[in-house]
C-alpha atoms as a PDB file:
ATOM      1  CA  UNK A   1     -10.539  -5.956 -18.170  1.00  0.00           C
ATOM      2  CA  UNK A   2      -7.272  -6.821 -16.312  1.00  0.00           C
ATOM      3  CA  UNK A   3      -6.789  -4.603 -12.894  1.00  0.00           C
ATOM      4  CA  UNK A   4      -2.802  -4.012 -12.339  1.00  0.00           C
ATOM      5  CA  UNK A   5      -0.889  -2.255  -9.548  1.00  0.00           C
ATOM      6  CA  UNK A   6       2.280  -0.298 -10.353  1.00  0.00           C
ATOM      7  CA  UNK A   7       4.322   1.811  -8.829  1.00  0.00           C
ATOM      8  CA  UNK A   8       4.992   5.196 -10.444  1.00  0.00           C
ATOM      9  CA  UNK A   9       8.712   6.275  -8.585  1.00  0.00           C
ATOM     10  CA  UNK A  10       8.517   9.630 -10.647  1.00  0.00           C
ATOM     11  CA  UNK A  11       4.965  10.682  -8.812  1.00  0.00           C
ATOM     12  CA  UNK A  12       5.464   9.042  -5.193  1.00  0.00           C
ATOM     13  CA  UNK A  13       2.397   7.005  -5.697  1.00  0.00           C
ATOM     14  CA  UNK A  14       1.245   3.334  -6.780  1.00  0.00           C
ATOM     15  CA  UNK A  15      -1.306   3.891  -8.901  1.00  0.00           C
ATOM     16  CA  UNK A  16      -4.046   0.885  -9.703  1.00  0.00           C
ATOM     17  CA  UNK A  17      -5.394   1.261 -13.377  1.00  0.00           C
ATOM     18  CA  UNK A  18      -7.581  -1.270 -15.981  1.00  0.00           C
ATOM     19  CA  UNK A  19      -7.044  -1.173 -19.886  1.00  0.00           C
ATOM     20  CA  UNK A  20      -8.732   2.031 -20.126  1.00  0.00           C
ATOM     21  CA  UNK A  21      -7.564   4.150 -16.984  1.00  0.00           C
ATOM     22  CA  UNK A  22      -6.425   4.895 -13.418  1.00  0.00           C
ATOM     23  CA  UNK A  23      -8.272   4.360 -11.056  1.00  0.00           C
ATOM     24  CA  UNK A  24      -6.892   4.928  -8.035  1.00  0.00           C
ATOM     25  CA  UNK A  25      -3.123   6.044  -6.285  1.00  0.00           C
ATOM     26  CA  UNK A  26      -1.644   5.609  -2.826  1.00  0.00           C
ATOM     27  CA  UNK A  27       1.132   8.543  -2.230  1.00  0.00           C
ATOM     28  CA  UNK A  28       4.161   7.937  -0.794  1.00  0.00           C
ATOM     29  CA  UNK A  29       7.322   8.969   0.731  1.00  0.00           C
ATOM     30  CA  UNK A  30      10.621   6.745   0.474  1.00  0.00           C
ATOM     31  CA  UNK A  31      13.469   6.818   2.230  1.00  0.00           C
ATOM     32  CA  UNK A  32      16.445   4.290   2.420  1.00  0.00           C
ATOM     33  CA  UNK A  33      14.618   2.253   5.510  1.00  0.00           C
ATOM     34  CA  UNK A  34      10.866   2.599   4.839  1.00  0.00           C
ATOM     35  CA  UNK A  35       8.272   3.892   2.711  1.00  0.00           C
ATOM     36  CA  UNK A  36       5.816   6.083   4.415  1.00  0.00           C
ATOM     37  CA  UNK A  37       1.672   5.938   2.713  1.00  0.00           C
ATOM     38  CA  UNK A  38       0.901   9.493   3.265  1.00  0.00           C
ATOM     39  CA  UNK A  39      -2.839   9.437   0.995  1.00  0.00           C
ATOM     40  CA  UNK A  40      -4.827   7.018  -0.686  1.00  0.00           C
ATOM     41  CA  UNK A  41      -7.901   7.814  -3.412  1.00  0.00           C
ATOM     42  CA  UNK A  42     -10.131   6.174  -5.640  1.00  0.00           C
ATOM     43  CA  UNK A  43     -11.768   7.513  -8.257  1.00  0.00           C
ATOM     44  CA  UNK A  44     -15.945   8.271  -6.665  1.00  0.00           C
ATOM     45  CA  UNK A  45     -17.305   6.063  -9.253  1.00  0.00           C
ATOM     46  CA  UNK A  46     -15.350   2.787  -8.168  1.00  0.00           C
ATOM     47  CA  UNK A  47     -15.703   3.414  -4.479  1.00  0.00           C
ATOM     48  CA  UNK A  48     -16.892   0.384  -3.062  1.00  0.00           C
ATOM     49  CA  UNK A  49     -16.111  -2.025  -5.566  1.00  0.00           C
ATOM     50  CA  UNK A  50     -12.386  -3.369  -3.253  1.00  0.00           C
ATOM     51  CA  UNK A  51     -10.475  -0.961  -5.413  1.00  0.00           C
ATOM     52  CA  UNK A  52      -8.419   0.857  -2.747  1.00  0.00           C
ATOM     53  CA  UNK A  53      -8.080  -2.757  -1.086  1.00  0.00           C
ATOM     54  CA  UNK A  54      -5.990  -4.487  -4.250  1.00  0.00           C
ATOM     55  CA  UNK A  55      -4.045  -1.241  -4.681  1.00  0.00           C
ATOM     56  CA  UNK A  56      -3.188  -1.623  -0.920  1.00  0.00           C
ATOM     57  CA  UNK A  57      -2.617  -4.856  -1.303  1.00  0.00           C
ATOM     58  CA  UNK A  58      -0.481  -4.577  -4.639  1.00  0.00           C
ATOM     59  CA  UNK A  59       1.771  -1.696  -3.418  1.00  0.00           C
ATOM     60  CA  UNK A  60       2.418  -3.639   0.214  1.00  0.00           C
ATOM     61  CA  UNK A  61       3.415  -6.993  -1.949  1.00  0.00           C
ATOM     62  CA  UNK A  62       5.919  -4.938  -3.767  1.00  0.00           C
ATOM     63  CA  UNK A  63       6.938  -2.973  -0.686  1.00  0.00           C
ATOM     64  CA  UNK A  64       7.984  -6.320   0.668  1.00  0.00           C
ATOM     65  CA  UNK A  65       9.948  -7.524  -2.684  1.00  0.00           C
ATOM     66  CA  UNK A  66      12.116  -4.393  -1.536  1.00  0.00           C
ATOM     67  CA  UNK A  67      12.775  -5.312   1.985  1.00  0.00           C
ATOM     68  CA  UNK A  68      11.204  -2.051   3.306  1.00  0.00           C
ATOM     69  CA  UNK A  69       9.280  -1.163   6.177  1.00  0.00           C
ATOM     70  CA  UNK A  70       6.012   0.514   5.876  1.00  0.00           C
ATOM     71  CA  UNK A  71       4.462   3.575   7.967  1.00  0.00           C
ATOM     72  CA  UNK A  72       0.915   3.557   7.370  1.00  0.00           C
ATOM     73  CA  UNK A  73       0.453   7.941   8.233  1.00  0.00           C
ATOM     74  CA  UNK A  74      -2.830   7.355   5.391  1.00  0.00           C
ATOM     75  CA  UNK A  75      -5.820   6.087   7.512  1.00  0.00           C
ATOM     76  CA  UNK A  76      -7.347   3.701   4.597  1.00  0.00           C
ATOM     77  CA  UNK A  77      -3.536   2.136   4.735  1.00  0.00           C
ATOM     78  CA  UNK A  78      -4.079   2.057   8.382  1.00  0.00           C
ATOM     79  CA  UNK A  79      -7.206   0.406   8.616  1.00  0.00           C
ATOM     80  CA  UNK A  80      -6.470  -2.079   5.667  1.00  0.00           C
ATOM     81  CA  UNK A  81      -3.299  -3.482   7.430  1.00  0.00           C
ATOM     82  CA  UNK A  82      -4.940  -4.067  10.805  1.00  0.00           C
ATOM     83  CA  UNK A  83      -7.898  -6.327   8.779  1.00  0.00           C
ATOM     84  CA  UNK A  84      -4.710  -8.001   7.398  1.00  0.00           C
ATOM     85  CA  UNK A  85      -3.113  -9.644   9.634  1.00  0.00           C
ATOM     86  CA  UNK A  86      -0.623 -11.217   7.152  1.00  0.00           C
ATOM     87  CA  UNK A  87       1.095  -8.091   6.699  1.00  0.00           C
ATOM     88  CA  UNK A  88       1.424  -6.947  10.170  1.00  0.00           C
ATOM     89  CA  UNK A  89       5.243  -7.575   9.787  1.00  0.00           C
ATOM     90  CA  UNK A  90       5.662  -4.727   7.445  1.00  0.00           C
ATOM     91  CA  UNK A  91       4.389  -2.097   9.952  1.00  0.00           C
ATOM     92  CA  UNK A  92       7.580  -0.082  11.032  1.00  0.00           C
ATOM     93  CA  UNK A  93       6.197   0.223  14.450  1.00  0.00           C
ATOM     94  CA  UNK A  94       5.664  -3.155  15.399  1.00  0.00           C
ATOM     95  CA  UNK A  95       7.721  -3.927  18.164  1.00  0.00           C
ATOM     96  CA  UNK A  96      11.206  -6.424  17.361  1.00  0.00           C
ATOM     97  CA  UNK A  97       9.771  -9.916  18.402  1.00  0.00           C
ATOM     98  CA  UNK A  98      11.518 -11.571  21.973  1.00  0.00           C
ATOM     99  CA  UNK A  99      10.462 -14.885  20.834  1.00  0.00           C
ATOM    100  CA  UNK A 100      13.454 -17.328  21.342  1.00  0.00           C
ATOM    101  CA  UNK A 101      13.456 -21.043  20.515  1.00  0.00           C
END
């Protein structure tokens, strides 16, 4: 059963599905600078199987491919991107670095 994250433009959301169904959708707003995660569910009976974790995962790898910034309003977003470290640089609110060479 292959596990796939897409994003569905026409419903604000990425949804993460299988062969058979979704299960799971982060909700979004997009403007021209950032894209703002507003909600995230998974359906009760996968809860706790790292389903809302790959769809997190899968919509912030393709928020990247855009060059966008990403406001993490949703609390599970929230949560999952300060456990990540490796995608700190797509928080909008991060500060501009001052490092200089």
């Amino acid at each position: 059963m292959a596990i796939t994250v897409r994003d569905n433009p026409t419903e604000n959301r990425y949804e993460i599905a299988d062969d058979e169904a979704i299960l799971g959708h982060a909700a979004y707003q997009r403007t021209t600078q950032l894209i703002v995660f507003t909600h995230t569910e998974v359906d009760p009976s996968r809860e706790g199987q790292g389903i809302g974790g790959q769809l997190v995962q899968g919509a912030l790898d393709d928020v990247r491919t855009l060059g966008l910034a990403v406001l993490p309003v949703c609390p599970f977003v929230q949560a999952w991107m300060s456990r990540h470290p490796e995608y700190a640089d797509l928080d909008y609110r991060r500060p501009p670095s001052t490092v200089t060479d």
